[in-house]
Protein backbone atom coordinates (compact mmCIF):
# COMPACT_ATOMS: atom_id res chain seq x y z
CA UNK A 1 -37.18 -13.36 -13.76
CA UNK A 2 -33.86 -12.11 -12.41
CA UNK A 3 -31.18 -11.10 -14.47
CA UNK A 4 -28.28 -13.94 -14.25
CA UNK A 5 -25.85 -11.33 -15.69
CA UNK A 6 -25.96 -9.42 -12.56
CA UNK A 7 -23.11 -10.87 -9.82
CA UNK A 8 -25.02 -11.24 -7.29
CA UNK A 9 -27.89 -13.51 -9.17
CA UNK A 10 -24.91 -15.63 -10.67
CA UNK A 11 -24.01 -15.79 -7.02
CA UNK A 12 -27.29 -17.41 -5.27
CA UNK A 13 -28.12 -19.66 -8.55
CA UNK A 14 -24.71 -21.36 -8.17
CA UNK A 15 -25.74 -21.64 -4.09
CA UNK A 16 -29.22 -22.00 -4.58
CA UNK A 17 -27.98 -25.39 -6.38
CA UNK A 18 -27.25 -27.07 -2.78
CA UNK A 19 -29.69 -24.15 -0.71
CA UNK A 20 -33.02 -23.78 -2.34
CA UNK A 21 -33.44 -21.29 0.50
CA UNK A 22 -30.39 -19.28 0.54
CA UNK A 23 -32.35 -16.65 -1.26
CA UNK A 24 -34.77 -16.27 1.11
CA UNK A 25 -32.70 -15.80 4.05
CA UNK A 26 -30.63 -13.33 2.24
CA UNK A 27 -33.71 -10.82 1.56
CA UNK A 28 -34.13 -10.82 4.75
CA UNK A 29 -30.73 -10.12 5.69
CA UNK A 30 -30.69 -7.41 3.23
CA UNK A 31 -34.45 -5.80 4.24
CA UNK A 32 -32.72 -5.31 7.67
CA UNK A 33 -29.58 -3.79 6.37
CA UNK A 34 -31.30 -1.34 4.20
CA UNK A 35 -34.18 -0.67 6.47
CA UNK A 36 -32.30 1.77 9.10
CA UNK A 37 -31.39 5.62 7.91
CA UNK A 38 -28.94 5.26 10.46
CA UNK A 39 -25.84 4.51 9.71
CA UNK A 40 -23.21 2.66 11.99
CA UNK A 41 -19.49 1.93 11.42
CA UNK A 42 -16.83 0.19 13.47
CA UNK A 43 -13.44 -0.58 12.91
CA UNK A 44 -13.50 -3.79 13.96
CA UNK A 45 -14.48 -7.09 11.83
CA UNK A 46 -18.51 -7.30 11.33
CA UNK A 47 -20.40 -8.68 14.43
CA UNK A 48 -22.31 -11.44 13.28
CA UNK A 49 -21.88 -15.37 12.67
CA UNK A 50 -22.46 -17.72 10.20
CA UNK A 51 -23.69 -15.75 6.73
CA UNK A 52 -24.04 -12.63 8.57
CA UNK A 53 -20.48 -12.44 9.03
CA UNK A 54 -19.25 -12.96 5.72
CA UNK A 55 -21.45 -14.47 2.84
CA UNK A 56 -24.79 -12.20 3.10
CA UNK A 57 -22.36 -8.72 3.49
CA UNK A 58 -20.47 -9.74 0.54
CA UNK A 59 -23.64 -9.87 -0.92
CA UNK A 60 -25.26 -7.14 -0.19
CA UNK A 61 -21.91 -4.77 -0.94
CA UNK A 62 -21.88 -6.88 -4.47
CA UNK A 63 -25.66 -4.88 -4.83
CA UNK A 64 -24.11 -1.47 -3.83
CA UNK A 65 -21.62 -2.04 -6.37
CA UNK A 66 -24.09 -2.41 -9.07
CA UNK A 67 -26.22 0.53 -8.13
CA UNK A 68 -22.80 2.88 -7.93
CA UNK A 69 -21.37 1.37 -10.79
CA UNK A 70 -24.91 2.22 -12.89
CA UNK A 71 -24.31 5.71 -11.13
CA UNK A 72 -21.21 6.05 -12.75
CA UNK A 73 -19.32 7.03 -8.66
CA UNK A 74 -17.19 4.62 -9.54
CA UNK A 75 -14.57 5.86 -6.62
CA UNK A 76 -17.40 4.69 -4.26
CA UNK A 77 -17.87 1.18 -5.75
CA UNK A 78 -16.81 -1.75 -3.07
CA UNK A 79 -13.79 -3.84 -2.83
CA UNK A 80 -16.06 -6.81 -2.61
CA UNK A 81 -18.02 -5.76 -6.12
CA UNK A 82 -14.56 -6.10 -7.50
CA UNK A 83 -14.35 -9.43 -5.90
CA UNK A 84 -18.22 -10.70 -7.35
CA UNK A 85 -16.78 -10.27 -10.73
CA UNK A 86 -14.25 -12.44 -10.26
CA UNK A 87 -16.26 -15.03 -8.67
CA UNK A 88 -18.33 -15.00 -11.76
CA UNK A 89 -15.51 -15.82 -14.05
CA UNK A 90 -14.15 -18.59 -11.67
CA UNK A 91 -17.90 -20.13 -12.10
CA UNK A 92 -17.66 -19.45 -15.58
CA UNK A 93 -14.08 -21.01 -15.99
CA UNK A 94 -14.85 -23.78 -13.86
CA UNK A 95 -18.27 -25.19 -14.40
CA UNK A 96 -17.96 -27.77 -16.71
CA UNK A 97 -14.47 -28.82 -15.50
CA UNK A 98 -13.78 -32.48 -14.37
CA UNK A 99 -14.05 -33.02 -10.18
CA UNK A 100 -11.52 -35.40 -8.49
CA UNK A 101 -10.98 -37.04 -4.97
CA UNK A 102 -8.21 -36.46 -2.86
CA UNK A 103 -6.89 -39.65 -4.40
CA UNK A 104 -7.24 -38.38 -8.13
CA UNK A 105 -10.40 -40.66 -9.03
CA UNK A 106 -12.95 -38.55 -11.46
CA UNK A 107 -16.08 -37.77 -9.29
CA UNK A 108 -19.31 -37.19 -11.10
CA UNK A 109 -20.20 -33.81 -9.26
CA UNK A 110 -20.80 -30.54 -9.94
CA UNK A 111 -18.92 -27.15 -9.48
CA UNK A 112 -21.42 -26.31 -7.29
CA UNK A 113 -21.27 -29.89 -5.10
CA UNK A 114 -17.97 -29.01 -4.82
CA UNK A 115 -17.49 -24.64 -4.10
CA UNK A 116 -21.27 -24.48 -3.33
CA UNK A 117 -21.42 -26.67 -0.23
CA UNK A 118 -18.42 -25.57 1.29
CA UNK A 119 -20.17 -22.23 1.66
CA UNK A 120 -23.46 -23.34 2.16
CA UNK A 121 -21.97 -25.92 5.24
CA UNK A 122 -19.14 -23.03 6.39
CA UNK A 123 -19.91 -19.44 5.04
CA UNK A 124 -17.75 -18.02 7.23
CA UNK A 125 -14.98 -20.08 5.60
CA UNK A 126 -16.53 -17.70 2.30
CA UNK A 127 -13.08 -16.29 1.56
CA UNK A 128 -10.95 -19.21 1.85
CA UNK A 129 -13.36 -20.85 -0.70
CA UNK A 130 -12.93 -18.30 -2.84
CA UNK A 131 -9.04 -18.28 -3.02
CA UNK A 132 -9.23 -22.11 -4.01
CA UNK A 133 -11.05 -21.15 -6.57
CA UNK A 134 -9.13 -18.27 -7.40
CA UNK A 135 -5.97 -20.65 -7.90
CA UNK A 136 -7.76 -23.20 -9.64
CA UNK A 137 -9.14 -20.78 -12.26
CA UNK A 138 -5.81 -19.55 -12.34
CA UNK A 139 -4.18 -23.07 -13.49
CA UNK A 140 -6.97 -23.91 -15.67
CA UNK A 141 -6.95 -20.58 -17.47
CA UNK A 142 -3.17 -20.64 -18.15
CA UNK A 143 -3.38 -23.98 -19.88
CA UNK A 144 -2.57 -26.47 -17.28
CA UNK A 145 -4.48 -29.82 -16.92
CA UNK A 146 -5.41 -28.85 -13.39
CA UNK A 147 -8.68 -30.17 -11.36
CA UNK A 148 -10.43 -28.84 -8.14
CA UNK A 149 -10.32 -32.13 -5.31
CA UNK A 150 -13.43 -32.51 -3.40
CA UNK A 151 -11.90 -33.51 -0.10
CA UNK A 152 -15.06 -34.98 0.98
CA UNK A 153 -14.65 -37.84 -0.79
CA UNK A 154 -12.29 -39.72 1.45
CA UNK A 155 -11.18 -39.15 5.20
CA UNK A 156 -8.46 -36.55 6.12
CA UNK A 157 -7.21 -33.82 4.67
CA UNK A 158 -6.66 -33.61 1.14
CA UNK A 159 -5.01 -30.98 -1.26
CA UNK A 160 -7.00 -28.07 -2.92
CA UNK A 161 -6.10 -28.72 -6.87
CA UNK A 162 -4.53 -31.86 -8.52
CA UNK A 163 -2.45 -30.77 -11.70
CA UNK A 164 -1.28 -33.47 -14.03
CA UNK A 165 1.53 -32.71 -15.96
CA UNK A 166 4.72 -34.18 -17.49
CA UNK A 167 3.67 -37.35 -16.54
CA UNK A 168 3.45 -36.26 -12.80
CA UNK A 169 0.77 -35.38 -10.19
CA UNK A 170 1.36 -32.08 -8.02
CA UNK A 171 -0.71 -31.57 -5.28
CA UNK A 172 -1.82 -27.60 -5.01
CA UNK A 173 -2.57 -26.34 -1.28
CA UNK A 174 -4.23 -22.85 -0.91
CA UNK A 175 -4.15 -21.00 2.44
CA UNK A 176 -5.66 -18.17 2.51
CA UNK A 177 -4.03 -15.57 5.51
CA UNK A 178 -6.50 -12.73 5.20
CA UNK A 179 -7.44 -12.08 8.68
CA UNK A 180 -5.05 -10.36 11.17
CA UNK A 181 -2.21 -11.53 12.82
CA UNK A 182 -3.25 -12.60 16.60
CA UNK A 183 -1.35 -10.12 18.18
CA UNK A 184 -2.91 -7.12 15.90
CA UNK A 185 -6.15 -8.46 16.71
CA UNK A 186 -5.83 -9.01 20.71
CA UNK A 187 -4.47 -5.37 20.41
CA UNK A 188 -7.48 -3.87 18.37
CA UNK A 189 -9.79 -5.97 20.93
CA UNK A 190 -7.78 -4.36 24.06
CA UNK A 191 -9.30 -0.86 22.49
CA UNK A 192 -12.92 -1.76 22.64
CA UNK A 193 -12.45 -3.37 25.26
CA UNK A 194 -11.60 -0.08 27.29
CA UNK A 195 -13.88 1.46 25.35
CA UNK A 196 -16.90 -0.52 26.15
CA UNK A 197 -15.53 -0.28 29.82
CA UNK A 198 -15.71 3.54 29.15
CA UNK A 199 -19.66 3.55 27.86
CA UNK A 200 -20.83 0.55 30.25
CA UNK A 201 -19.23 0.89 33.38
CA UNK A 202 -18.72 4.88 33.56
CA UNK A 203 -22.41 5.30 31.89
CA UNK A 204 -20.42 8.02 29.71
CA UNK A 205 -23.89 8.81 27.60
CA UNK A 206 -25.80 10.36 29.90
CA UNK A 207 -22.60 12.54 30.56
CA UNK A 208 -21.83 13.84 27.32
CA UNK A 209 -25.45 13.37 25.17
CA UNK A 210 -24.61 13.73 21.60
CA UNK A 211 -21.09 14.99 21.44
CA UNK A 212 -17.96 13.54 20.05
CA UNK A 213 -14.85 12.91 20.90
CA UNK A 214 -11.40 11.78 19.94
CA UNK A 215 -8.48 9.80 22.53
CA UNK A 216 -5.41 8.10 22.13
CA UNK A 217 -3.28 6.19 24.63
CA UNK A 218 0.38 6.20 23.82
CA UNK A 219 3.50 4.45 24.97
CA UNK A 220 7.10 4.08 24.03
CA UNK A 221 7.11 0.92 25.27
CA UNK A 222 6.06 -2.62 24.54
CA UNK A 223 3.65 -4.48 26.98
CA UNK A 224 2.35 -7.24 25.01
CA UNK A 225 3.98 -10.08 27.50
CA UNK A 226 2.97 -7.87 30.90
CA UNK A 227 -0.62 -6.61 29.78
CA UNK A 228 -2.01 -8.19 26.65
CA UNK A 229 -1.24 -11.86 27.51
CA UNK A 230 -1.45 -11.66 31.05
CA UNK A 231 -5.45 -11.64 31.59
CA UNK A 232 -5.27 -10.97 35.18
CA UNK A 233 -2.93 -7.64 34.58
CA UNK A 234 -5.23 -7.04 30.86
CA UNK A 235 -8.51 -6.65 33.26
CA UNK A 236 -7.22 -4.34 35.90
CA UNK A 237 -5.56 -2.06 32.95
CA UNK A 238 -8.89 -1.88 31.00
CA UNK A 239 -10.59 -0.75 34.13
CA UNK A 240 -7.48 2.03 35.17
CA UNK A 241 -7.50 3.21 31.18
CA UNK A 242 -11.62 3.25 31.16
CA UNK A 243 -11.82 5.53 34.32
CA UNK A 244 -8.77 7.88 33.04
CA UNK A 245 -10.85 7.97 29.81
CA UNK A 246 -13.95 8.57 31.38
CA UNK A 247 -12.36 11.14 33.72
CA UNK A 248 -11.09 13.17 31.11
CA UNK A 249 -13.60 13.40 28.92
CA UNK A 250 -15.75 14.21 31.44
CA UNK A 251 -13.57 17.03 32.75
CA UNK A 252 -12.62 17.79 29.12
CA UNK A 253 -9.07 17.66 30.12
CA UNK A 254 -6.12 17.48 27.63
CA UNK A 255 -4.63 14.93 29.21
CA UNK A 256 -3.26 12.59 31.69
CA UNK A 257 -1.59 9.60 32.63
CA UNK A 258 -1.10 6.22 33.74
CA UNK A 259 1.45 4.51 35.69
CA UNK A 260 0.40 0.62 35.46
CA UNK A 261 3.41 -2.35 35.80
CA UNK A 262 6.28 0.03 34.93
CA UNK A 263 5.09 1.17 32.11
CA UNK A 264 4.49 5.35 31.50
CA UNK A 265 1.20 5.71 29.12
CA UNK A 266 0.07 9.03 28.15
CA UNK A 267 -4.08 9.55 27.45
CA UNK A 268 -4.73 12.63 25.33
CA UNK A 269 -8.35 13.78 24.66
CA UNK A 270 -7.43 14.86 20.86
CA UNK A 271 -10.51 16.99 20.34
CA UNK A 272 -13.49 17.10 21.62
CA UNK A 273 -17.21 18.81 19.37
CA UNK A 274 -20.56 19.03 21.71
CA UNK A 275 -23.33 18.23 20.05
CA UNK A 276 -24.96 17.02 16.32
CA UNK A 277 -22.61 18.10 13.20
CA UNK A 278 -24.85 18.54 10.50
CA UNK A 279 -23.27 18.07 6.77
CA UNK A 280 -25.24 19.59 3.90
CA UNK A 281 -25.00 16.93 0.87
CA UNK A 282 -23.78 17.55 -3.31
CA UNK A 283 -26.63 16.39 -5.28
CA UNK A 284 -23.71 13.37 -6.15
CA UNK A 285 -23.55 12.51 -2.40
CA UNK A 286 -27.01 12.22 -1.63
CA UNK A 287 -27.24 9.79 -4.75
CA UNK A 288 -24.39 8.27 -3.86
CA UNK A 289 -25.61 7.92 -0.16
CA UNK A 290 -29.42 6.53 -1.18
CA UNK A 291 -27.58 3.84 -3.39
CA UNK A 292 -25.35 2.49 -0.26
CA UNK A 293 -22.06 3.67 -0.62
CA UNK A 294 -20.07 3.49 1.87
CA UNK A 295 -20.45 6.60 4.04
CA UNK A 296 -16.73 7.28 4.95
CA UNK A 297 -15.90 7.66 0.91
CA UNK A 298 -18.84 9.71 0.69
CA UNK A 299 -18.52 11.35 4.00
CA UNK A 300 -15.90 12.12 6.24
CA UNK A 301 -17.72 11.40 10.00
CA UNK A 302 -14.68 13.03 11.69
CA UNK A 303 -14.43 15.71 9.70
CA UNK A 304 -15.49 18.09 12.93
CA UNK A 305 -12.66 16.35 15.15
CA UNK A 306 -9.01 17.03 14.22
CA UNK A 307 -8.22 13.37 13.90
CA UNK A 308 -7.20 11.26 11.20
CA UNK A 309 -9.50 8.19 10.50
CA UNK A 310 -6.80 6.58 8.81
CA UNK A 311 -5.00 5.62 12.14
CA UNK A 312 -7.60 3.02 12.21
CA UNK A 313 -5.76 0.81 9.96
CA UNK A 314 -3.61 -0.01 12.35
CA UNK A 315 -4.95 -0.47 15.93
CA UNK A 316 -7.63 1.85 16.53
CA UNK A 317 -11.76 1.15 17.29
CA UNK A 318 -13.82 3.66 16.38
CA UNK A 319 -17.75 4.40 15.43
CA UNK A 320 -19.78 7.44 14.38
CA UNK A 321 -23.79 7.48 14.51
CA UNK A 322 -25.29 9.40 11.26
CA UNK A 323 -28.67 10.24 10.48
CA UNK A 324 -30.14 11.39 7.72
CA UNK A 325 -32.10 14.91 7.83
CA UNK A 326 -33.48 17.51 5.50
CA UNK A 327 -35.28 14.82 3.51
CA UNK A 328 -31.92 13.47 2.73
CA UNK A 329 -30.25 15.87 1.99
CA UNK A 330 -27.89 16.39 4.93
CA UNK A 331 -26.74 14.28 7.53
CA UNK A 332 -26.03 14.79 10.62
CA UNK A 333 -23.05 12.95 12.56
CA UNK A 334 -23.37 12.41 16.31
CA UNK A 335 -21.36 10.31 19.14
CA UNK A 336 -18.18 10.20 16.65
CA UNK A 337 -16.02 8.34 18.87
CA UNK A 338 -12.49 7.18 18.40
CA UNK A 339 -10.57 5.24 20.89
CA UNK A 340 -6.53 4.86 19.13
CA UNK A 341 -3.86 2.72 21.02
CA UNK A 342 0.08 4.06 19.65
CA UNK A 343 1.79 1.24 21.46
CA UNK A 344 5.15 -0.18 19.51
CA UNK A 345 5.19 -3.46 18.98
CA UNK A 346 6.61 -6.29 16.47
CA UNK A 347 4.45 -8.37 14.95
CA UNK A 348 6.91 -11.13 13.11
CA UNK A 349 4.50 -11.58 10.20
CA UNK A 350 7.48 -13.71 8.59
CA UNK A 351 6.92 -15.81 10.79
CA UNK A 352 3.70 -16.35 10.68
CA UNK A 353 3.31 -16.93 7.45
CA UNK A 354 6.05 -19.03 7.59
CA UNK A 355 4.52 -21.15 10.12
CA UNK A 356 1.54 -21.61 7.55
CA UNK A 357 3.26 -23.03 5.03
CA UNK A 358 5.84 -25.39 7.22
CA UNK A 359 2.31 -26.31 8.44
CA UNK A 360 1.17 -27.83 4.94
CA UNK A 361 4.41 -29.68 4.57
CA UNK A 362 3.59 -31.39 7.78
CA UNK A 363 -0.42 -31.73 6.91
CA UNK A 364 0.43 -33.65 3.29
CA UNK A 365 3.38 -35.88 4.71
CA UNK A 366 2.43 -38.59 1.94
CA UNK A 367 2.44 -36.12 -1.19
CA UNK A 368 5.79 -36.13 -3.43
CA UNK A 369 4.91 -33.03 -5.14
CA UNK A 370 3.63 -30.22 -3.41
CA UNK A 371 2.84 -26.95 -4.60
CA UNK A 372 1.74 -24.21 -2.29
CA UNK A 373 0.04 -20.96 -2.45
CA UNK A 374 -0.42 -18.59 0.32
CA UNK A 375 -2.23 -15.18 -0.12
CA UNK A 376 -1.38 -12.68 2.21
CA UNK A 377 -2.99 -8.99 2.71
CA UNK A 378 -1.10 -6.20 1.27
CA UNK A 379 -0.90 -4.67 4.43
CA UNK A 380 1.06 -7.43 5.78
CA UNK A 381 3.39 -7.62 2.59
CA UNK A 382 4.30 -3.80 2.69
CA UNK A 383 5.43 -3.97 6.76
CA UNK A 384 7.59 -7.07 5.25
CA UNK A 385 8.90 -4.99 3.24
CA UNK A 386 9.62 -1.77 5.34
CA UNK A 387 10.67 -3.74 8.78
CA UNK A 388 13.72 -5.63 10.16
CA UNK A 389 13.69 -8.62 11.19
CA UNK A 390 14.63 -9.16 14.83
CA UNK A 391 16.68 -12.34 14.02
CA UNK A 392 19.57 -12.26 11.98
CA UNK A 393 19.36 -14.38 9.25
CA UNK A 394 22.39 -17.43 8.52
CA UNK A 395 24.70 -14.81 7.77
CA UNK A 396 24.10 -13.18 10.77
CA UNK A 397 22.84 -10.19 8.62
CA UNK A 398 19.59 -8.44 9.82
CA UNK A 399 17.74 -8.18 6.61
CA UNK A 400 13.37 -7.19 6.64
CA UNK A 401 10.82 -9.51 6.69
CA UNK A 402 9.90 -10.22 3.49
CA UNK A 403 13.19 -11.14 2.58
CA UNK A 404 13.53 -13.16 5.66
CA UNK A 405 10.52 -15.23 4.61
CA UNK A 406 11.71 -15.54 1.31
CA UNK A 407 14.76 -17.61 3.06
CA UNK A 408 13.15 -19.16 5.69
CA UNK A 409 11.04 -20.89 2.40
CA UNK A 410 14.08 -21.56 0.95
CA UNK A 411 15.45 -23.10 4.01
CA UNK A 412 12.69 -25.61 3.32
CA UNK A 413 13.70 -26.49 0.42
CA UNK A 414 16.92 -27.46 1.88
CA UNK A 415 15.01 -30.06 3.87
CA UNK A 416 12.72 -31.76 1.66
CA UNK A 417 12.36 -32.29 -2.19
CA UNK A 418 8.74 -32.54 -1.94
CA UNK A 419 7.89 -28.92 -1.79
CA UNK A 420 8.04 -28.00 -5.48
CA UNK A 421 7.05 -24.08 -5.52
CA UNK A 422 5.60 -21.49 -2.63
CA UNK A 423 3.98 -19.00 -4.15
CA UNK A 424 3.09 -15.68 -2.49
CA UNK A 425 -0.04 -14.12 -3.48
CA UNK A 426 -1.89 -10.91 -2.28
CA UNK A 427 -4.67 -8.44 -3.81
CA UNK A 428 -4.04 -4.85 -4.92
CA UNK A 429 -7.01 -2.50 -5.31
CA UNK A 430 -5.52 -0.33 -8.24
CA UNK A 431 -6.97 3.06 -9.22
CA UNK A 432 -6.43 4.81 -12.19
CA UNK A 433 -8.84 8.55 -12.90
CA UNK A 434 -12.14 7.30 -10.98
CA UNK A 435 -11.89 3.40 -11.87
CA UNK A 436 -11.03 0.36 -10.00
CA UNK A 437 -9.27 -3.09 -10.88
CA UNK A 438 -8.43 -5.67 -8.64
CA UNK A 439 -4.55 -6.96 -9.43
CA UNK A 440 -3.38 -10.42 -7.89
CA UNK A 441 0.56 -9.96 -8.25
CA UNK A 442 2.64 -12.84 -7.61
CA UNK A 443 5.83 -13.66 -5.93
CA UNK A 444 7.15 -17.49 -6.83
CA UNK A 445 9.62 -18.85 -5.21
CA UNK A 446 11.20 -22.58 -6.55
CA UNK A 447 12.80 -25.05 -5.10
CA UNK A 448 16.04 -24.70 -7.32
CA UNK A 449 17.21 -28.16 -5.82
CA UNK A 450 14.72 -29.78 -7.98
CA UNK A 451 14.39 -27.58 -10.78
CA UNK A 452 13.95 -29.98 -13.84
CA UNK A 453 10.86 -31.59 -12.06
CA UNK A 454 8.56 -28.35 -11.91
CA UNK A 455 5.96 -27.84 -14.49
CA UNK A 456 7.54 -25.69 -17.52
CA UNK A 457 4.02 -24.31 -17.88
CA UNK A 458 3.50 -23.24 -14.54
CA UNK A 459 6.97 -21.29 -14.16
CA UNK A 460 5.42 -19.41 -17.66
CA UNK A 461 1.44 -18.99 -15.82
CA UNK A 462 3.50 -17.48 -12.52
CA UNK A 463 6.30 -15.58 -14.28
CA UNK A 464 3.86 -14.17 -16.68
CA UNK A 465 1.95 -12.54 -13.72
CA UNK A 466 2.23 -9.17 -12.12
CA UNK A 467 5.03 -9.51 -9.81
CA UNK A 468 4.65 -8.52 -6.30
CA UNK A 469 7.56 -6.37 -6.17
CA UNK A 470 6.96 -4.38 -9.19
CA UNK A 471 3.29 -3.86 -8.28
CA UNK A 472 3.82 -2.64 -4.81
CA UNK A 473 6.53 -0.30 -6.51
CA UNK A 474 4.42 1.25 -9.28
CA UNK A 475 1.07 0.96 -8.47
CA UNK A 476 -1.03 4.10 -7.27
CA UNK A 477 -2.76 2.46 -4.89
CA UNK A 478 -6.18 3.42 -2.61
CA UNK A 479 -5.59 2.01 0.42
CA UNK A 480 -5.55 -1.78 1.38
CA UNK A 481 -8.03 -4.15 0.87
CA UNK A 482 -10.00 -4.91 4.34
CA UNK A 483 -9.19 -7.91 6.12
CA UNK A 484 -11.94 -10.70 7.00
């Protein structure tokens, strides 16, 4: 019998409602996961499609959680355990609340007709899901008469939440911007791409065996427009970078360069270890280790390179083999490779958020009353913060991002009434001694031309929240939460 107080089991029941065999395919997922001693990373998003990508890691990581948290290595416990938990109290919140059509008719269906089957028919829409849900509990748990809209129920697109108050209907859209920007991601890509050029077309493992190695290709220039959108000039730089690479590793040169469209790039072999690099395990690690954590928090695997793992935040690939030895207790890390591009460029996340929620004004052209929420990764928010916009604003003032956006909103508001409230949303991963809470701070922003007609409640639900600001400012904070 399992144990429905456990996240995960809360989890499948509420699938297993619209799946009966959801289960199933997820012990075999996780048999597979578990199975291998040795352990991959990568730095880029999960290979895998469909609920391999998103649903079944989740998942599993919701089980590490558990097994850390009963540990007590609470530093080592996943974002996404974090996450389970509140997934369980939007299930809780939710479950007996009323369903309606796009149109605002009362469906007879179930929570999980509704949440369920969206995964089930698109897990790797998992996360947007979730923030629907998020909002919804949100409203409902502050007081408002707010209902989750099946969208199914009539043709076209339909809002996320109805909310009824004051004798009005708002219509709630959620978007959900947790993946990367475009450009970070055809930049990230460019990296393995070089460096698969590196293994497969230079057959660089029968050259160096076990050994590992750090490089990084810098510029002072930007060559988005010349290399990474021109696929033609893209191809013939990954194969001049991969033979550079290749060449000096191989010769275990410091460095070198390349001259490629007028633009200067400098290859540096950072450091360079030959052979295995064995790491004797704490009595804590090894537990931690057999119970899944993740191996970076438990292990540094570039701790024999002079490199910084953290660079692969940014727009790095990278990917050490470990294996464990001694009857677990040591590991030892082999073919730590790290591939880091330090190319300048300017990604204007204003406006592509912006474009998101100009987007949704379009989408609901027949909706008075629009309300719209937009999570965004904290990542994302803190460059906001810390960059200039290239465009001066209507002042002709150069002012950063996040301000920018916050006008560029506002500028909608000087175009339509409709658009009642944007909200900004994003997650914080807060630490405090050796525990973890999850913080969704806020940032509102009304449409002042219409003041009177926004729901006093929600103003109090929104101003009541952690404010993005103020969180970003005070907040000891572990990193960012991982993109998907």
């Amino acid at each position: 019998m399992p144990d429905t107080n456990i996240p995960t089991e809360i989890i499948l029941e509420f699938l297993e409602e619209q799946d009966s065999e959801i289960r199933e395919r997820y012990q075999k997922f996780r048999e597979t996961e578990l199975a291998d001693d040795e352990i991959k990373m990568t730095a880029l998003d999960r290979i895998g499609t469909g609920e391999e990508k998103e649903l079944f890691p989740f998942l599993l990581n919701t089980e590490i959680g558990i097994q850390q948290f009963q540990a007590r290595n609470f530093e080592l416990i996943p974002t996404d355990f974090l996450y389970s938990t509140g997934l369980c109290f939007f299930i809780s919140t939710l479950e007996d609340h009323t369903i309606v059509s796009p149109n605002g008719e009362e469906l007879n269906r179930s929570l999980s007709d509704l949440y369920g089957a969206e995964i089930i028919s698109d897990p790797e829409d998992f996360w947007n899901v979730y923030y629907e849900m998020e909002v919804a509990n949100t409203l409902v748990n502050g007081g408002l008469k707010a209902y989750p809209i099946d969208e199914t129920a009539v043709e076209g697109n339909g809002a996320d939440v109805l909310v009824r108050e004051n004798g009005r209907e708002f219509w709630v859209e959620c978007k959900n911007k947790r993946k990367s920007t475009p450009h970070e991601w055809d930049l990230e890509r460019l990296s393995k791409e070089v460096a698969d050029s590196v293994w497969r077309d230079h057959d660089l493992l029968s050259k160096i065996g076990e050994d590992s190695f750090a490089v990084k290709i810098s510029g002072s220039d930007d060559f988005s427009d010349e290399i990474l959108n021109n696929q033609q000039n893209r191809q013939k730089f990954i194969e001049l970078a991969s033979e550079k690479v290749s060449n000096l590793i191989e010769n275990r040169k410091s460095d070198t360069k390349i001259e490629f469209k007028g633009f200067s790039l400098k290859i540096e072999l950072i450091d360079y270890y030959e052979g295995r690099y064995k790491v004797v395990l704490e009595s804590e690690q090894m537990e931690a280790l057999n119970n899944r954590g993740k191996v970076e928090k438990v292990v540094n695997p570039f701790q024999h390179l002079d490199f910084n793992p953290d660079v692969l935040d940014g727009n790095g690939h990278a990917y050490p083999y470990m294996e464990k030895t001694d009857n677990g207790e040591a590991v030892e890390i082999f073919n730590a490779c790290a591939f880091v591009l330090d190319i300048p460029w300017d990604i204007p996340y204003h406006r592509w958020v912006y474009s998101t929620i100009k987007d949704v004004r379009k989408q609901h052209s027949d909706h008075s009353n629009l309300i719209i929420f937009t999570k965004i990764p904290t990542g994302v928010v803190k460059q906001m913060m810390r960059e200039d916009a290239s465009e001066p604003n209507h002042n002709g003032d150069i002012v950063k991002k996040w301000e920018r956006l916050e006008e560029k909103i506002i500028g909608i508001f000087g175009q339509t009434d409709r658009v009642k409230a944007v909200v900004l949303t994003t997650d914080i991963v807060q630490v405090r001694g050796k525990s973890q809470n999850l913080r969704n701070p806020v940032k509102p922003i009304y449409n002042r031309n219409v003041k009177d007609q926004i729901p006093d409640k929600l103003v109090e639900i929104l101003d009541d929240k952690p404010q993005i600001e103020n969180t970003l400012r005070n907040a000891k904070l572990d990193g960012i939460p991982k993109e998907r």
